[in-house]
C-alpha atoms as a PDB file:
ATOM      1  CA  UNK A   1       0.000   0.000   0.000  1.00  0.00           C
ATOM      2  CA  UNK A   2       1.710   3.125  -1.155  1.00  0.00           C
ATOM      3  CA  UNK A   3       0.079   6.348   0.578  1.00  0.00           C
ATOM      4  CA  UNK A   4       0.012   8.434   3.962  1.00  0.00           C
ATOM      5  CA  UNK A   5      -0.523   7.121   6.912  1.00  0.00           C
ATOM      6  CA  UNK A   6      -0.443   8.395  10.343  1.00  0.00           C
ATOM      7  CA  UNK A   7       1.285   6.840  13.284  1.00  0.00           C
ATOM      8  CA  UNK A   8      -1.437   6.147  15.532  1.00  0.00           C
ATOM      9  CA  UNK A   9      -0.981   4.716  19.547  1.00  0.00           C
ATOM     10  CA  UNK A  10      -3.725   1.918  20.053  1.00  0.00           C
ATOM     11  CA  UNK A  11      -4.592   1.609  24.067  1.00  0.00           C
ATOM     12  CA  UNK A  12      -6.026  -2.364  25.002  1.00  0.00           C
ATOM     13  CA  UNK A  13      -7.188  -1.638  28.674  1.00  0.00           C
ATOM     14  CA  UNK A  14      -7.902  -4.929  30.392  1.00  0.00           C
ATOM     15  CA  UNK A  15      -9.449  -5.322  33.957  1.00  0.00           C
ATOM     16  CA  UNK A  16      -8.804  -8.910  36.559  1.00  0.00           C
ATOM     17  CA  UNK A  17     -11.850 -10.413  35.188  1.00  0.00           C
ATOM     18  CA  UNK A  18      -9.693 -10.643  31.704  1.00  0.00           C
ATOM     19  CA  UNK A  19     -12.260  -8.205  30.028  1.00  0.00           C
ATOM     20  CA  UNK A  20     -11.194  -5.444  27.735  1.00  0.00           C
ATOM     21  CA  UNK A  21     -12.465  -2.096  27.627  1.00  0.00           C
ATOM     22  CA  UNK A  22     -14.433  -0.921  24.542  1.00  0.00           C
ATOM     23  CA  UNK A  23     -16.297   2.439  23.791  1.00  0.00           C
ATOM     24  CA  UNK A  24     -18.789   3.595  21.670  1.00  0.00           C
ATOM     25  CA  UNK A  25     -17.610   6.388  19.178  1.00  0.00           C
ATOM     26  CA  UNK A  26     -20.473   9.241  19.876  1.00  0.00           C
ATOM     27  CA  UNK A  27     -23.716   9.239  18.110  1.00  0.00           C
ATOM     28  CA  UNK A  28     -22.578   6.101  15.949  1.00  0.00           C
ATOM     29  CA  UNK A  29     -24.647   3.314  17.518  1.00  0.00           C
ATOM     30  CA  UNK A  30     -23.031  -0.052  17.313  1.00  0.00           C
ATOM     31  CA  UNK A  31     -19.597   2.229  16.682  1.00  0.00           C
ATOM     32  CA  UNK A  32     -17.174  -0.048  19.059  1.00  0.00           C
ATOM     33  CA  UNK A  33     -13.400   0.508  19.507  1.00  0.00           C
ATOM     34  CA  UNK A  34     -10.322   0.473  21.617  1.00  0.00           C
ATOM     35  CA  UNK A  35      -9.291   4.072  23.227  1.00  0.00           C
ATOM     36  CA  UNK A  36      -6.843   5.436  20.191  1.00  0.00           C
ATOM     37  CA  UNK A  37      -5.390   8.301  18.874  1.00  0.00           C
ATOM     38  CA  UNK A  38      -2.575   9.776  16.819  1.00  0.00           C
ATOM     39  CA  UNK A  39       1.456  10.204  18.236  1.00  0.00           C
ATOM     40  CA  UNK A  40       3.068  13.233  18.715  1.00  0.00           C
ATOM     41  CA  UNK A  41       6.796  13.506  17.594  1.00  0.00           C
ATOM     42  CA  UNK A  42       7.703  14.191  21.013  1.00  0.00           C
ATOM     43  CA  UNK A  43       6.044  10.822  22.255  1.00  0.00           C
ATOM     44  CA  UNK A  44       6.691   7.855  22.989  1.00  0.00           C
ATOM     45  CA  UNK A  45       3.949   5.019  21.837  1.00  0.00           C
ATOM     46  CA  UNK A  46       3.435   4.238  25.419  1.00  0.00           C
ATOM     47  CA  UNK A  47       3.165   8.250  25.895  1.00  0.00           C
ATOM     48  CA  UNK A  48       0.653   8.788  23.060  1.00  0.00           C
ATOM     49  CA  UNK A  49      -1.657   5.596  24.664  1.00  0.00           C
ATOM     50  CA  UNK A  50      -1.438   7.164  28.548  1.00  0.00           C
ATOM     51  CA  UNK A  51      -2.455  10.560  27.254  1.00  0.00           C
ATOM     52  CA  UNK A  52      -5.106   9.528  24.559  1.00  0.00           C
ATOM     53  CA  UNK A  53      -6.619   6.791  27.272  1.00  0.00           C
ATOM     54  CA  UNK A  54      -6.802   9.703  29.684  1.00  0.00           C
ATOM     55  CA  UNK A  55      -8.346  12.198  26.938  1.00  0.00           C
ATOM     56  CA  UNK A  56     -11.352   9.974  25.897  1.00  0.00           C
ATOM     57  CA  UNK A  57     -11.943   7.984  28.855  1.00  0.00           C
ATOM     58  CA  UNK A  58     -10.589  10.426  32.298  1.00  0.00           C
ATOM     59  CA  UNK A  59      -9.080   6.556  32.979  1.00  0.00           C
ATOM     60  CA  UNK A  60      -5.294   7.417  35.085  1.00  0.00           C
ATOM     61  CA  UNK A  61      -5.443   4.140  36.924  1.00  0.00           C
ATOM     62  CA  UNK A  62      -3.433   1.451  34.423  1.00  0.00           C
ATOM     63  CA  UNK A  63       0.150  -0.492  34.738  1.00  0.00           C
ATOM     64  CA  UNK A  64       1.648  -1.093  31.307  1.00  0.00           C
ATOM     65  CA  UNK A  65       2.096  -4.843  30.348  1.00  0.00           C
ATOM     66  CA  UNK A  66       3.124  -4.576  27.187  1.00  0.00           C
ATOM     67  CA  UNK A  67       3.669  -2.753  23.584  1.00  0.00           C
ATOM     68  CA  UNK A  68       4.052  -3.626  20.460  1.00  0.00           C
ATOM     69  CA  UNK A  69       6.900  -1.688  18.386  1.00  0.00           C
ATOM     70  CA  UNK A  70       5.684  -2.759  14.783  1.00  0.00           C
ATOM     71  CA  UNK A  71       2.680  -1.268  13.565  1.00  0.00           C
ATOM     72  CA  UNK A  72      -0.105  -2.676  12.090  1.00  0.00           C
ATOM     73  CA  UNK A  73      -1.492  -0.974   8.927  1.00  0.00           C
ATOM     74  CA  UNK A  74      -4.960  -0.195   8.058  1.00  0.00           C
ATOM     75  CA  UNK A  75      -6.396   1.407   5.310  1.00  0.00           C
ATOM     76  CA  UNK A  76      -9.711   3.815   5.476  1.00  0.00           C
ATOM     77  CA  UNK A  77     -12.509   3.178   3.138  1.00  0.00           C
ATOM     78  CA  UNK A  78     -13.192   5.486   0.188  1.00  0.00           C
ATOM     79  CA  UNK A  79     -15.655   7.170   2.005  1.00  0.00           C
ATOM     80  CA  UNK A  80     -13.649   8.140   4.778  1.00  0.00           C
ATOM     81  CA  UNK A  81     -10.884   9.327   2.655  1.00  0.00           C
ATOM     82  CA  UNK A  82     -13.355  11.397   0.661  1.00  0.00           C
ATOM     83  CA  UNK A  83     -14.629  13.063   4.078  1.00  0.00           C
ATOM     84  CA  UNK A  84     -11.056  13.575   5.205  1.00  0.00           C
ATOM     85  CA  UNK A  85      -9.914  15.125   1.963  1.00  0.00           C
ATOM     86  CA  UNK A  86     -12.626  17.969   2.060  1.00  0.00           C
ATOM     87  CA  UNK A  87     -11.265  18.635   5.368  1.00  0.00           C
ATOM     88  CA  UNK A  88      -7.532  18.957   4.441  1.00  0.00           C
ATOM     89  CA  UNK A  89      -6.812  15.606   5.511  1.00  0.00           C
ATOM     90  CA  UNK A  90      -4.971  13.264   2.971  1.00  0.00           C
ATOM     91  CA  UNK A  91      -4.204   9.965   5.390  1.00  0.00           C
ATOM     92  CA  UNK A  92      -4.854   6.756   3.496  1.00  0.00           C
ATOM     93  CA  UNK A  93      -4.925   4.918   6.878  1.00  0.00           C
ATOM     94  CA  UNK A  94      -2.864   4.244  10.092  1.00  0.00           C
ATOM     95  CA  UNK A  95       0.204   2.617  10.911  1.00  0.00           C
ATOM     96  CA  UNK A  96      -1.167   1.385  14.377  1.00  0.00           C
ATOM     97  CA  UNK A  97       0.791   0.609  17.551  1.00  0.00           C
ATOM     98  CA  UNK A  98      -0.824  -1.442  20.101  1.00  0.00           C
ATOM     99  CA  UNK A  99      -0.118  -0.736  24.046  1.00  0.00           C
ATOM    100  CA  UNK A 100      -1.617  -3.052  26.639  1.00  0.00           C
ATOM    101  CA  UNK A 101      -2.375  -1.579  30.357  1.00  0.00           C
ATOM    102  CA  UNK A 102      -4.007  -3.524  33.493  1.00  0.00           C
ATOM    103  CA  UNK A 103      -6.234  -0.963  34.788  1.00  0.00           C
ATOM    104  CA  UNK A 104      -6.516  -0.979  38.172  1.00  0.00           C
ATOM    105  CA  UNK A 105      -8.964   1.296  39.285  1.00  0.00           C
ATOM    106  CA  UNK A 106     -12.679   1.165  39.506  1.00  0.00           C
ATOM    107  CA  UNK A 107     -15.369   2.275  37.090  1.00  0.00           C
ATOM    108  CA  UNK A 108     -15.885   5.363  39.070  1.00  0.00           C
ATOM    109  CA  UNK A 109     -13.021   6.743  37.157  1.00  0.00           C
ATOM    110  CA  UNK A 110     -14.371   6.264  33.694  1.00  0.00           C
ATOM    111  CA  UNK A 111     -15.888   9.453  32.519  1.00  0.00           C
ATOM    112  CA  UNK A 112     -16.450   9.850  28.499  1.00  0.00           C
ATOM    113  CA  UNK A 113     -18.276  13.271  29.525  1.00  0.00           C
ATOM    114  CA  UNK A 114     -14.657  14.691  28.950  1.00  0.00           C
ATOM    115  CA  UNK A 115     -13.497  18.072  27.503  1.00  0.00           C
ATOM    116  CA  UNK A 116     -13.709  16.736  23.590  1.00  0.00           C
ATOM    117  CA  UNK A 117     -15.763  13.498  23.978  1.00  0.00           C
ATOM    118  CA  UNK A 118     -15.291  11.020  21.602  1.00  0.00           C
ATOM    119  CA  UNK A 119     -17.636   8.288  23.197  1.00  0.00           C
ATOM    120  CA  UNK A 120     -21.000   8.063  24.236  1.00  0.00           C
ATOM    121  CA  UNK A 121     -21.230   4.695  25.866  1.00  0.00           C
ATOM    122  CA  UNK A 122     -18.305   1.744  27.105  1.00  0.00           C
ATOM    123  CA  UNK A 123     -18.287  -1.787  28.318  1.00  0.00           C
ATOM    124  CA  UNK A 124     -16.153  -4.531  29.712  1.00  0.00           C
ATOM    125  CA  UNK A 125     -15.866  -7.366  27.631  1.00  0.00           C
ATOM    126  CA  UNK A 126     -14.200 -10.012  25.208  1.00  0.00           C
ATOM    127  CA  UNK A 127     -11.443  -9.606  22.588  1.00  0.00           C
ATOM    128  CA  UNK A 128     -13.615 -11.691  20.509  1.00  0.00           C
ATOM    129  CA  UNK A 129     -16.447  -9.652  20.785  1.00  0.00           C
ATOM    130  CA  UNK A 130     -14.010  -6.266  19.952  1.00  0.00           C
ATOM    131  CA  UNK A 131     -12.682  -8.396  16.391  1.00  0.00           C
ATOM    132  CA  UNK A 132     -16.421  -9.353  15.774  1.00  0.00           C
ATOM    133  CA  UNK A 133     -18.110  -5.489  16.166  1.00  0.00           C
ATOM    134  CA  UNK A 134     -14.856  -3.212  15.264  1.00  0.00           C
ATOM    135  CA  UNK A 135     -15.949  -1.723  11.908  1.00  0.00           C
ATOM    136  CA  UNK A 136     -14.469  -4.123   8.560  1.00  0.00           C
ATOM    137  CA  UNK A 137     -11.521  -2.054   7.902  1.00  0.00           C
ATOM    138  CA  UNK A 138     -10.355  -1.966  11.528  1.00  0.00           C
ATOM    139  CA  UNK A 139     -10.844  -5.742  11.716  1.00  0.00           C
ATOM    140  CA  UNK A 140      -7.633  -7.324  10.940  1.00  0.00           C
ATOM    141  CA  UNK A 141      -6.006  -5.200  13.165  1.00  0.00           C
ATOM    142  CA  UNK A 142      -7.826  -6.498  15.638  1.00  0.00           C
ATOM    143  CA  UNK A 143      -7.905  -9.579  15.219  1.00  0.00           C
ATOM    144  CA  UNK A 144      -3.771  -9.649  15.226  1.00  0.00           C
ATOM    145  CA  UNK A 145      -3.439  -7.450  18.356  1.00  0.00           C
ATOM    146  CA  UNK A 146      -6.435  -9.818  20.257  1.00  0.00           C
ATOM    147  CA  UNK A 147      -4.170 -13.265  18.921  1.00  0.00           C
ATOM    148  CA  UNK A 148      -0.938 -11.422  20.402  1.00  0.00           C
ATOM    149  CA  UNK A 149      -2.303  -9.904  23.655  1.00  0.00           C
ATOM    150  CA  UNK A 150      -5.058 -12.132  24.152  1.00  0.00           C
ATOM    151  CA  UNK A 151      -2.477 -14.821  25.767  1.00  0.00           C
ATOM    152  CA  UNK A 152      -0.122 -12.132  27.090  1.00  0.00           C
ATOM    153  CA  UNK A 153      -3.249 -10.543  29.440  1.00  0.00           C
ATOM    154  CA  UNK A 154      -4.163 -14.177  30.451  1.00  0.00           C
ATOM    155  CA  UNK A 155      -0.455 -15.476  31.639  1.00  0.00           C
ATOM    156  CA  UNK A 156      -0.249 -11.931  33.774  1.00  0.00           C
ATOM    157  CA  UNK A 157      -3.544 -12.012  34.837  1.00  0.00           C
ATOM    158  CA  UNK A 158      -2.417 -15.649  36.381  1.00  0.00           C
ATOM    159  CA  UNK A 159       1.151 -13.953  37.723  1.00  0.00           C
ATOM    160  CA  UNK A 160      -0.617 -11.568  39.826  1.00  0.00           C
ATOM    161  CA  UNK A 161      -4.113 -13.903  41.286  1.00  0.00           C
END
């Protein structure tokens, strides 16, 4: 794939039942993802994921477990492009990089009510249900990180019972 894409920090928040944290991207029912967002030059991956977590969710409370330093591509859809062009934006897709945090707070701390929200709704929950309802273009992605991380999260989840 020959184009622009942007580096983009991933965030895979699990909790000690061994469910992940998805949200809902606002006013898009059905619109399920991991916490993500773009990397400055001055960050590191893990950097980007810690601030973007805390922008869209308020969440402070994680431990890093793990990172991935090799991206994962994905490429918008032609309708996304199309959007992003009459806004000055010419990405073709992301170069992804995957972060993996226990978080070890309570739900009291998740708040999508947050200066720019990006999310109108989140659950706890499988990392086969996040490969089955992330959007088609997203979905390999997901599927790799879930088949790397999946066994990662249950081996640490095991260290620390």
């Amino acid at each position: 794939m020959e184009g622009q894409y942007r580096r983009c920090a991933g965030v895979v928040v699990f909790n000690r039942d061994g469910q992940v944290l998805l949200c809902n991207r606002k006013g898009l029912k059905g619109a399920w993802q991991f916490p993500q967002g773009g990397i400055e030059n001055s960050e590191t991956i893990e950097q980007a994921c810690v601030r973007e977590l805390f922008e869209e969710t308020s969440i402070k409370s994680v431990c890093l477990v793990c990172s991935e330093k090799e991206s994962i591509r994905y490429e918008f859809t032609n309708e996304i492009k199309n959007n992003f062009r009459k806004k000055g934006i010419f990405n073709d897709g992301q170069d992804i990089f995957f972060s993996m945090f226990l978080f070890i707070g309570d739900d009291s701390e998740i708040n999508l009510n947050t200066q720019e929200p990006e999310f109108d709704e989140y659950m706890w929950t499988s990392f086969e249900f996040a490969v089955e309802n992330i959007v088609k273009f997203k979905q390999n992605a997901y599927k790799t990180i879930a088949n790397k991380f999946e066994p990662i999260m249950k081996q640490y989840l095991k260290s620390i019972s």
